[in-house]
N, C-alpha and C. Protein backbone atom coordinates (compact mmCIF):
# COMPACT_ATOMS: atom_id res chain seq x y z
N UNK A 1 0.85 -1.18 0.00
CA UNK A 1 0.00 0.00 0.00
C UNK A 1 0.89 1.24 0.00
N UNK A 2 0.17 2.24 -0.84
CA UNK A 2 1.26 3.21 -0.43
C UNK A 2 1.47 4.07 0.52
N UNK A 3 0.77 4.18 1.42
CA UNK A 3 1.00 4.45 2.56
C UNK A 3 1.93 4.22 3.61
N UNK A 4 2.07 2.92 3.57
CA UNK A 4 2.88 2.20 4.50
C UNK A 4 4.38 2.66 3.77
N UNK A 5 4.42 2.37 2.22
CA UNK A 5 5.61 2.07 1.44
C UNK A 5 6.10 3.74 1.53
N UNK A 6 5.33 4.76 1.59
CA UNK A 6 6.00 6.25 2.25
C UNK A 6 6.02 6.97 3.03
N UNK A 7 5.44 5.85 3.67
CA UNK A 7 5.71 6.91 5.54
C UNK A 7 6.50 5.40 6.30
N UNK A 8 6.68 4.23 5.84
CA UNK A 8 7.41 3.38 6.93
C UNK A 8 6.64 3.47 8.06
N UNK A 9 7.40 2.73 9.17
CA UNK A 9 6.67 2.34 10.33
C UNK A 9 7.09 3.66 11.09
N UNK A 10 6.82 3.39 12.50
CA UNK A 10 6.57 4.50 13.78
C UNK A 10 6.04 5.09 14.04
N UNK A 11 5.01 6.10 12.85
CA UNK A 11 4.25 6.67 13.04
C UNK A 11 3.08 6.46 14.21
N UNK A 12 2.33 7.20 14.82
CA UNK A 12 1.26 7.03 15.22
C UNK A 12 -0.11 6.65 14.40
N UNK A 13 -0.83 5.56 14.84
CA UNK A 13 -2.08 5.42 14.63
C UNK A 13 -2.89 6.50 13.76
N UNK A 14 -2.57 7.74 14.21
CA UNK A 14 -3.48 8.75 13.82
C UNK A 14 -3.28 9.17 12.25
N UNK A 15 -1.30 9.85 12.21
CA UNK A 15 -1.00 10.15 11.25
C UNK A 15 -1.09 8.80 9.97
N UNK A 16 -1.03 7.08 10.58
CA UNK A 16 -1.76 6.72 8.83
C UNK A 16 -3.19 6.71 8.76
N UNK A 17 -4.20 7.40 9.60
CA UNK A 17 -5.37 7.45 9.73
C UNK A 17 -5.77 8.57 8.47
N UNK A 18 -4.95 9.62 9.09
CA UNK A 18 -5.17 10.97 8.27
C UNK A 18 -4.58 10.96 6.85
N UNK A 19 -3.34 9.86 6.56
CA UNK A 19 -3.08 9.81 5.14
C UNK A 19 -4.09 9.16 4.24
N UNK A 20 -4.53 8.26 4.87
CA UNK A 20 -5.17 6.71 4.41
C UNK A 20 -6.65 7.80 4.08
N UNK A 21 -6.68 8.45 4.50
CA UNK A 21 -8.18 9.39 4.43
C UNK A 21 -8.02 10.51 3.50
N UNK A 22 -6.48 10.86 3.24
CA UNK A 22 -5.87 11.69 1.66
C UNK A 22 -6.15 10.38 0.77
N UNK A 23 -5.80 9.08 0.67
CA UNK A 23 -5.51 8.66 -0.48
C UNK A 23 -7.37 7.77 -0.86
N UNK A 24 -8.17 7.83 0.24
CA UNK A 24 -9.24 7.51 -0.03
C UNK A 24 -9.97 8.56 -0.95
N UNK A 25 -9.68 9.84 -0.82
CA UNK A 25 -10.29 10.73 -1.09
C UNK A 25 -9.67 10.84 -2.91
N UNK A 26 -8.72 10.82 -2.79
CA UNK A 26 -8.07 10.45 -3.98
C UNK A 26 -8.28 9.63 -4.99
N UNK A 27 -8.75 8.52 -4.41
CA UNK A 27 -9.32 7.60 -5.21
C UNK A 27 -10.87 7.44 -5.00
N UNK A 28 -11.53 8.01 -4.99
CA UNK A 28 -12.80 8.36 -4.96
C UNK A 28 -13.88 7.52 -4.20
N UNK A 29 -13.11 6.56 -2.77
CA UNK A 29 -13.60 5.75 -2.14
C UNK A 29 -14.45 6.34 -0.85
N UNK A 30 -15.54 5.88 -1.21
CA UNK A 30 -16.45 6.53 -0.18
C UNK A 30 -15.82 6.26 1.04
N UNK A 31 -16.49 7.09 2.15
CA UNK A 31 -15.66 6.57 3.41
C UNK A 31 -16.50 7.44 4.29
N UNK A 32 -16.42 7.07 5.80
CA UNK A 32 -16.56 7.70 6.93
C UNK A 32 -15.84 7.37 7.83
N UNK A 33 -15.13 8.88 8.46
CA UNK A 33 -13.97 8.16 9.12
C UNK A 33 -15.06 8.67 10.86
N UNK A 34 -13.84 7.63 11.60
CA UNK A 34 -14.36 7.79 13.25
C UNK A 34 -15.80 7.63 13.06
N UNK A 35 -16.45 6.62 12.19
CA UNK A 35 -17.76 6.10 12.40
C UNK A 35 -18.16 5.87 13.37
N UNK A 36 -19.49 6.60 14.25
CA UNK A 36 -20.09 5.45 15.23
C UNK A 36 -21.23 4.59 14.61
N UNK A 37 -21.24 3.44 15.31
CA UNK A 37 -21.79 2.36 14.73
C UNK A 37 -23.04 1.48 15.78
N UNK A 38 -24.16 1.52 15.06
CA UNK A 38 -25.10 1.31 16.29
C UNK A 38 -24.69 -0.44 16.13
N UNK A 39 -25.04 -0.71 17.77
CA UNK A 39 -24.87 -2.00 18.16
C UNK A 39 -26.08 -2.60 18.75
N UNK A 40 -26.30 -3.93 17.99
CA UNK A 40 -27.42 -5.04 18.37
C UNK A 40 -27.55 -5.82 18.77
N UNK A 41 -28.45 -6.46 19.70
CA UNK A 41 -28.26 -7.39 20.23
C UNK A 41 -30.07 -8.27 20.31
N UNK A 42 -29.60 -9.72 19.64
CA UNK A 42 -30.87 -10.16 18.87
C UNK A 42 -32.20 -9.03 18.05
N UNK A 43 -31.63 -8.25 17.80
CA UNK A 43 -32.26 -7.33 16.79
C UNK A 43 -32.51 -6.12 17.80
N UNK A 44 -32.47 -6.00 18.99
CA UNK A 44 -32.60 -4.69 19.45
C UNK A 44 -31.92 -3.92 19.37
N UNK A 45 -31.67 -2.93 18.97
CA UNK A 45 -30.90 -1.46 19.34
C UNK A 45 -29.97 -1.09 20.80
N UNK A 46 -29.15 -1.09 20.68
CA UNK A 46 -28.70 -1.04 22.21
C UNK A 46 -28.29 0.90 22.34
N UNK A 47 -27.80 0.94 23.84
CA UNK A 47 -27.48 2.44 23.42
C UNK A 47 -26.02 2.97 23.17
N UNK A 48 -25.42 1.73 23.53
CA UNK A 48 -23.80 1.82 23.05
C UNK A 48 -23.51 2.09 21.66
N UNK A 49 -22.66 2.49 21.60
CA UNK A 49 -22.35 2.59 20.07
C UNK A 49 -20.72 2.10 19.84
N UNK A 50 -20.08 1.58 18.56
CA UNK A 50 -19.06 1.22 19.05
C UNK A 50 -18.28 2.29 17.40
N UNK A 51 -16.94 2.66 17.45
CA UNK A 51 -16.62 4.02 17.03
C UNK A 51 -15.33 2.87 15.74
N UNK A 52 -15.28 3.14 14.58
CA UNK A 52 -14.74 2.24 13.90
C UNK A 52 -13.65 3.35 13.49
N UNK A 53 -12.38 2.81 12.75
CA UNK A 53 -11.63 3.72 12.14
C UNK A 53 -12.26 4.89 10.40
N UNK A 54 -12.59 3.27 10.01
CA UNK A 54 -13.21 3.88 8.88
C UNK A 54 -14.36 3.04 8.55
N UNK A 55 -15.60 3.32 7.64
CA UNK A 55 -16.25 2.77 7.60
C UNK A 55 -16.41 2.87 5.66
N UNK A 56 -16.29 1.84 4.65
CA UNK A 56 -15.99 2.25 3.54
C UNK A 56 -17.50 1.93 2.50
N UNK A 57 -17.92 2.44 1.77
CA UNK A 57 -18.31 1.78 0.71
C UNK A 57 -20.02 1.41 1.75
N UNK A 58 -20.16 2.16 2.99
CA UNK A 58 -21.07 1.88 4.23
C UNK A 58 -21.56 0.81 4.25
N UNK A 59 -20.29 -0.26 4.26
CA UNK A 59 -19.95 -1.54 4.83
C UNK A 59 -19.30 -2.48 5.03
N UNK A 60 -17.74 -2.08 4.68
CA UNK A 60 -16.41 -2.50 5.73
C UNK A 60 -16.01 -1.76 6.50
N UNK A 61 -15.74 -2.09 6.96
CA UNK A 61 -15.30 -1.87 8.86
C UNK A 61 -13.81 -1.71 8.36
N UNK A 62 -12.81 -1.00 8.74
CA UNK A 62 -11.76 -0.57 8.62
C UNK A 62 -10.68 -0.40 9.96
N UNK A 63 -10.38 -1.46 10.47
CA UNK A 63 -9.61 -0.63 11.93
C UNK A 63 -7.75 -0.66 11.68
N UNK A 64 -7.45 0.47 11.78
CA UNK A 64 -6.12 0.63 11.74
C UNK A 64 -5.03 0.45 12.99
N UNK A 65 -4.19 0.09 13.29
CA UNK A 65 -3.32 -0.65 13.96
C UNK A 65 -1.66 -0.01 13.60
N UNK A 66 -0.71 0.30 14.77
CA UNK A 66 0.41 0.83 14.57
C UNK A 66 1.64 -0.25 15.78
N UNK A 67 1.31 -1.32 15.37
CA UNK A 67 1.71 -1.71 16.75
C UNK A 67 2.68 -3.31 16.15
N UNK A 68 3.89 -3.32 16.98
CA UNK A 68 4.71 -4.15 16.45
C UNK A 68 4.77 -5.80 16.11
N UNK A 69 3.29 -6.22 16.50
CA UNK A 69 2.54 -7.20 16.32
C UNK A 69 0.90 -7.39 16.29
N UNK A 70 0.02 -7.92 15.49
CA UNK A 70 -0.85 -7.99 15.50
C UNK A 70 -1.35 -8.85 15.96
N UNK A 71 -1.91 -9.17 17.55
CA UNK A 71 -2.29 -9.91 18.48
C UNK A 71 -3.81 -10.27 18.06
N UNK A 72 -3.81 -11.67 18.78
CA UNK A 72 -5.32 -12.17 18.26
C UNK A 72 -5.98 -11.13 18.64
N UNK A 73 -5.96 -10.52 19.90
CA UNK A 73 -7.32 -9.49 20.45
C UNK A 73 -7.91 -8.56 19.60
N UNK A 74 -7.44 -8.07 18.17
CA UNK A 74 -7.26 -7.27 17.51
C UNK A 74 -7.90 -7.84 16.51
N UNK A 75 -8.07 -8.83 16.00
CA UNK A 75 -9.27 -9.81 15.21
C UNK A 75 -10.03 -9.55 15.90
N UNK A 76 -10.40 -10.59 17.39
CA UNK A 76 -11.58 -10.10 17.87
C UNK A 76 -12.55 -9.11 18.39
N UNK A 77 -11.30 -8.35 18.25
CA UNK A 77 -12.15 -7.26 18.19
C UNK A 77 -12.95 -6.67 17.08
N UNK A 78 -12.66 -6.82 16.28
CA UNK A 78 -13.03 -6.40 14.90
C UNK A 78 -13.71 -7.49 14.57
N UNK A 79 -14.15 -8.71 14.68
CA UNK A 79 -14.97 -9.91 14.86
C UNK A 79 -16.45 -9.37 15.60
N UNK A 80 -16.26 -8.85 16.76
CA UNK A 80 -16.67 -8.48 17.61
C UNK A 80 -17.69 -6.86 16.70
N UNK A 81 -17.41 -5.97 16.36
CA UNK A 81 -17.73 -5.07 15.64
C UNK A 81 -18.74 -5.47 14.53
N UNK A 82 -18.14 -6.34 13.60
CA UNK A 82 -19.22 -6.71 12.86
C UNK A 82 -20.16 -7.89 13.24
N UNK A 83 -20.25 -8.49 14.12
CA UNK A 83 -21.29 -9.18 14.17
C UNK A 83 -22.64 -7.89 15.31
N UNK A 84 -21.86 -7.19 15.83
CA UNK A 84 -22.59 -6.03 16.53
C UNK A 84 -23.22 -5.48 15.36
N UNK A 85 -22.70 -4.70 14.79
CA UNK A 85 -23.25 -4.16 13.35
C UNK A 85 -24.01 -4.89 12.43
N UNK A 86 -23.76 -5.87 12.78
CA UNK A 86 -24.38 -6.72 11.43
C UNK A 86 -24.23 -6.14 10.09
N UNK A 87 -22.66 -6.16 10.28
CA UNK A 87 -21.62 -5.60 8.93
C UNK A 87 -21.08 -6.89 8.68
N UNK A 88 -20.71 -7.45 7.09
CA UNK A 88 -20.11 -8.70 6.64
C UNK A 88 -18.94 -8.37 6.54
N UNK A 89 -18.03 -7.49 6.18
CA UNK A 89 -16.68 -7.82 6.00
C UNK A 89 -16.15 -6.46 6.73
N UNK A 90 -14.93 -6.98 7.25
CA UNK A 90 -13.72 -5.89 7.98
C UNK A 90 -12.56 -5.91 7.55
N UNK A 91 -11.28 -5.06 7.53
CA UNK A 91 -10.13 -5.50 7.33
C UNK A 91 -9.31 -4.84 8.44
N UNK A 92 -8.77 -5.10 8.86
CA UNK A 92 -7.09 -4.76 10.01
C UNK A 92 -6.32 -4.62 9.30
N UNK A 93 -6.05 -3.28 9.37
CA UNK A 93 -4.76 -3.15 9.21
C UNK A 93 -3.58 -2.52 10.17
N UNK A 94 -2.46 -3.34 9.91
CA UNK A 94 -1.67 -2.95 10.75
C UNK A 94 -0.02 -2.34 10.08
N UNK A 95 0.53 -1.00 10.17
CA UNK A 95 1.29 0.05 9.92
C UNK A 95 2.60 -0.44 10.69
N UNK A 96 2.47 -0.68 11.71
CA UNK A 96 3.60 -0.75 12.75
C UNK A 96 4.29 -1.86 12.36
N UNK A 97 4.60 -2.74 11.67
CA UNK A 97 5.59 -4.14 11.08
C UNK A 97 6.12 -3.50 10.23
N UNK A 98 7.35 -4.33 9.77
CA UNK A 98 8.34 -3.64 8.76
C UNK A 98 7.89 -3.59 7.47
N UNK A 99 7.14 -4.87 7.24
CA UNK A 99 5.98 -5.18 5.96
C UNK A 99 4.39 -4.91 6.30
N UNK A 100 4.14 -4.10 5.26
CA UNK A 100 2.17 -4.10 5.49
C UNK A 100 1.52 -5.28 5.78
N UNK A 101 0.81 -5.11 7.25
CA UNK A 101 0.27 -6.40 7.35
C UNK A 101 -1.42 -6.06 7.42
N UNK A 102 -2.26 -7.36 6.40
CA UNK A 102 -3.58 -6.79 6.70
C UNK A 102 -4.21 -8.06 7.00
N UNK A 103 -5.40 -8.21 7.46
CA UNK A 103 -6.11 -9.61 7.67
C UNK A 103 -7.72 -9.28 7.09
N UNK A 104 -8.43 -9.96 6.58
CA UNK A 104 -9.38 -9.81 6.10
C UNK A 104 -10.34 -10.56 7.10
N UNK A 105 -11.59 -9.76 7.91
CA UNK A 105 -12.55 -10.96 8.48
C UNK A 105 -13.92 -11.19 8.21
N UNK A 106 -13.82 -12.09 8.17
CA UNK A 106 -15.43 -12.33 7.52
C UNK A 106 -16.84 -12.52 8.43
N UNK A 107 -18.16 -11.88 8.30
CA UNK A 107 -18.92 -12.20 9.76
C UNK A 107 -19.71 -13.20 8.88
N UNK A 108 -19.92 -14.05 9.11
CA UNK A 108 -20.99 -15.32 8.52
C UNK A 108 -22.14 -15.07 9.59
């Protein structure tokens, strides 16, 4: 991605938040960033809301990650998001490894 490939790692969370939101815009990908996202539970409405990085195309889930490993908790969490949402697909990405790392999750 090119993001990763010109800013490298260290950055903060935020600053590939704010690029990744230049090059969305760039490429004419819908988006909402710092989405809140209503959360359900057996079809009710709850009053929590849970706050995503990006929300694309208004329906992948987008959470960005700066951190020198991508720990299971970090799937489930984002596991966790879309089955709340009753959103089908997410991706993780994570900035902070020497190589772009992303995981794709699927909510069945």
């Amino acid at each position: 991605m090119n993001v990763h490939s010109s800013l490298g790692t260290g950055f903060l969370e935020a600053v590939y938040s704010e690029v990744l939101e230049i090059e969305f815009k760039k490429n004419n990908i819908p988006f909402e960033k710092e989405k809140k996202l209503e959360i359900f539970f057996n079809g009710e409405k709850l009053n929590k809301t849970y706050r995503v990085d990006f929300l694309c195309f208004n329906e992948i889930i987008i959470e960005l990650k700066s951190v020198s490993f991508l720990h299971d908790n970090f799937s489930k969490q984002l596991q966790n998001y879309l089955k709340a949402t009753n959103k089908k697909l997410g991706i993780l990405i994570n900035f902070g490894e020497k190589s772009l790392k992303y995981k794709r999750i699927i909510n069945l």
